[in-house]
C-alpha atoms as a PDB file:
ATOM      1  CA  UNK A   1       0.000   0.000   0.000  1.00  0.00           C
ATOM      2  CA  UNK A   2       1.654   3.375  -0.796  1.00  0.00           C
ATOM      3  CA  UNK A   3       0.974   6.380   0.940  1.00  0.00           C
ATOM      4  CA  UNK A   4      -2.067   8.559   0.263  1.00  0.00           C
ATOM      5  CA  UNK A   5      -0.116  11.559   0.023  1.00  0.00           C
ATOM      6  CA  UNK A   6       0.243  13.943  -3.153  1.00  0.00           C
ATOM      7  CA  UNK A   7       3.653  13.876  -5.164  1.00  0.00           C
ATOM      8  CA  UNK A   8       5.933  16.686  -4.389  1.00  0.00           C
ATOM      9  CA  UNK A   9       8.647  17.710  -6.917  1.00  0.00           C
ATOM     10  CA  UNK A  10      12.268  16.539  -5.523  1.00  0.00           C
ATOM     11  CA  UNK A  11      13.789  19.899  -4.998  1.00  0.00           C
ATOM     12  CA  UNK A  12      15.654  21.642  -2.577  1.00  0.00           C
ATOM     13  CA  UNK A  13      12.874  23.642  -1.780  1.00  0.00           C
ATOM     14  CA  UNK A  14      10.795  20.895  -1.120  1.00  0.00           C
ATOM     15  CA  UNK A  15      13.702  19.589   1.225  1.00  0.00           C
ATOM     16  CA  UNK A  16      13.822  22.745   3.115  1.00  0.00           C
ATOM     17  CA  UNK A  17       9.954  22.416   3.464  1.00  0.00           C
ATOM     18  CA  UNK A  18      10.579  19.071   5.038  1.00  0.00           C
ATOM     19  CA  UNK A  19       9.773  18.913   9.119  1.00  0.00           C
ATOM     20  CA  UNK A  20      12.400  17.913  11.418  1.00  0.00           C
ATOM     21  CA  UNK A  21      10.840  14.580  12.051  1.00  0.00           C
ATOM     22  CA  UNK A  22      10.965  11.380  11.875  1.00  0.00           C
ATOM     23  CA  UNK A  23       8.598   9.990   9.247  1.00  0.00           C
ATOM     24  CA  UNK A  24       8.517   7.408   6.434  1.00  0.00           C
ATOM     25  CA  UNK A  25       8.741   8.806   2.512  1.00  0.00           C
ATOM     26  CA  UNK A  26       8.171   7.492  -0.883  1.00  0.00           C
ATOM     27  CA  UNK A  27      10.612   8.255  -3.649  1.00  0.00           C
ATOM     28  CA  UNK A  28       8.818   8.141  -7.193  1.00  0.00           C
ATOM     29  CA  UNK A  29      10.013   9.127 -10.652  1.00  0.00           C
ATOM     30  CA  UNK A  30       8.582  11.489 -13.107  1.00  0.00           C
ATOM     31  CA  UNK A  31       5.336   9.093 -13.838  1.00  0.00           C
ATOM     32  CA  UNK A  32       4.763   8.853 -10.080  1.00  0.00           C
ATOM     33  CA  UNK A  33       5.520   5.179  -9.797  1.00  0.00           C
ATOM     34  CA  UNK A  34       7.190   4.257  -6.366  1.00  0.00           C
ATOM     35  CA  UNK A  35      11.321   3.885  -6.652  1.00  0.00           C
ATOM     36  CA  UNK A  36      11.606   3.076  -3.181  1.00  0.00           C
ATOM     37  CA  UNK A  37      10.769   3.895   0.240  1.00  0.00           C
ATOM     38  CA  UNK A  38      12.469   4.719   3.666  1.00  0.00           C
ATOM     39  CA  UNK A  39      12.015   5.611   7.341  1.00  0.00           C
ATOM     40  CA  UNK A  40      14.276   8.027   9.119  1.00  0.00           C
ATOM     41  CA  UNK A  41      14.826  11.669   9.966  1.00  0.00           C
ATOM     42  CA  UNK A  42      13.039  13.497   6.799  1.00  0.00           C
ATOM     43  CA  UNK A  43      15.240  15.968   6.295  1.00  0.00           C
ATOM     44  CA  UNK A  44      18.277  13.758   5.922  1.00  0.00           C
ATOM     45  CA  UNK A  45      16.068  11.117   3.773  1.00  0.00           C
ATOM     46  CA  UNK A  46      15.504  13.770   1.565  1.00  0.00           C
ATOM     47  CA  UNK A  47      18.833  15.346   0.999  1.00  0.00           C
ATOM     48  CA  UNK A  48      20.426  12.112   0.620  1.00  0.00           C
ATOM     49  CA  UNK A  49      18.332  11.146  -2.168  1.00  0.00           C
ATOM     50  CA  UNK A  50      18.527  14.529  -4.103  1.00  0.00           C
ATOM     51  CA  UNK A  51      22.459  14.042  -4.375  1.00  0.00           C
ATOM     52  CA  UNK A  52      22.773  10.565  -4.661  1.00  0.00           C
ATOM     53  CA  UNK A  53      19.337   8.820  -5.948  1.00  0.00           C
ATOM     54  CA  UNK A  54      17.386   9.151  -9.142  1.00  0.00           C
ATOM     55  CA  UNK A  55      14.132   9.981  -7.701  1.00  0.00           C
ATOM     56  CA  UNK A  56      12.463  12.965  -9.237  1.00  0.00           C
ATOM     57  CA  UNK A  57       9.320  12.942  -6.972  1.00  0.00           C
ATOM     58  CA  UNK A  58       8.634  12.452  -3.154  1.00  0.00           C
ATOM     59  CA  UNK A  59       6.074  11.936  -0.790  1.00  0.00           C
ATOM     60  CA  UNK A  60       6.431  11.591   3.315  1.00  0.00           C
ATOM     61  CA  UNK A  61       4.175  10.682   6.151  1.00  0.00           C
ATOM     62  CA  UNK A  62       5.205  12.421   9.749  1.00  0.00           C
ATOM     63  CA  UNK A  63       5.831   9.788  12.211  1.00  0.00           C
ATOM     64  CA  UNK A  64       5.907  10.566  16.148  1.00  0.00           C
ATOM     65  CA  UNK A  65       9.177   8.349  16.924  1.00  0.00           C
ATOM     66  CA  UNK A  66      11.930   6.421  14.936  1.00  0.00           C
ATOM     67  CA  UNK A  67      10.281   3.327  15.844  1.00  0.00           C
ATOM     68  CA  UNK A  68       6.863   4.666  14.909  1.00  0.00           C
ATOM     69  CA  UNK A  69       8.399   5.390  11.104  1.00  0.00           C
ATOM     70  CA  UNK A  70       9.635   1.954  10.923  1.00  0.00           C
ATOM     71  CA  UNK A  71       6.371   0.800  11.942  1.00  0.00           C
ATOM     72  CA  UNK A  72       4.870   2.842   9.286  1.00  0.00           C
ATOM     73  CA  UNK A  73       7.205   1.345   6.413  1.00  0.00           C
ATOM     74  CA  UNK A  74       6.291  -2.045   7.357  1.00  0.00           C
ATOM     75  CA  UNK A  75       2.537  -1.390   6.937  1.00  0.00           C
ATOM     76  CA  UNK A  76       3.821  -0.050   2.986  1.00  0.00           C
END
């Protein structure tokens, strides 16, 4: 099950917009199919995947702990 959030452009913008906060995110390309997905601290999620992935697209879910975005990914 993917997450029923809308598709943000992967940006640095969009990375700055990020909370600090744990939470689980979706990486998608340009058609919006899922790449991948994670759980960790959002903000580093994000910036690792802008320089180093291929994902052009991203989505995230706020969690209120690590363990709670681990949780999360396993319900994916």
């Amino acid at each position: 099950m993917a997450l029923r959030k809308r598709w943000r452009s992967l940006e640095r913008k969009t990375v700055g917009a990020a909370p600090d906060a744990y939470g689980v995110v979706e990486f998608g390309d340009d058609d919006g199919d899922v790449l991948r997905a994670a759980a960790g601290f959002l903000p580093d999620e994000l910036r690792e995947e802008l320089s180093y992935g291929d994902a052009t697209k991203v989505r995230w879910k706020r969690a209120q702990s690590a363990d709670h975005a681990e949780r999360l990914l396993a319900d994916l």
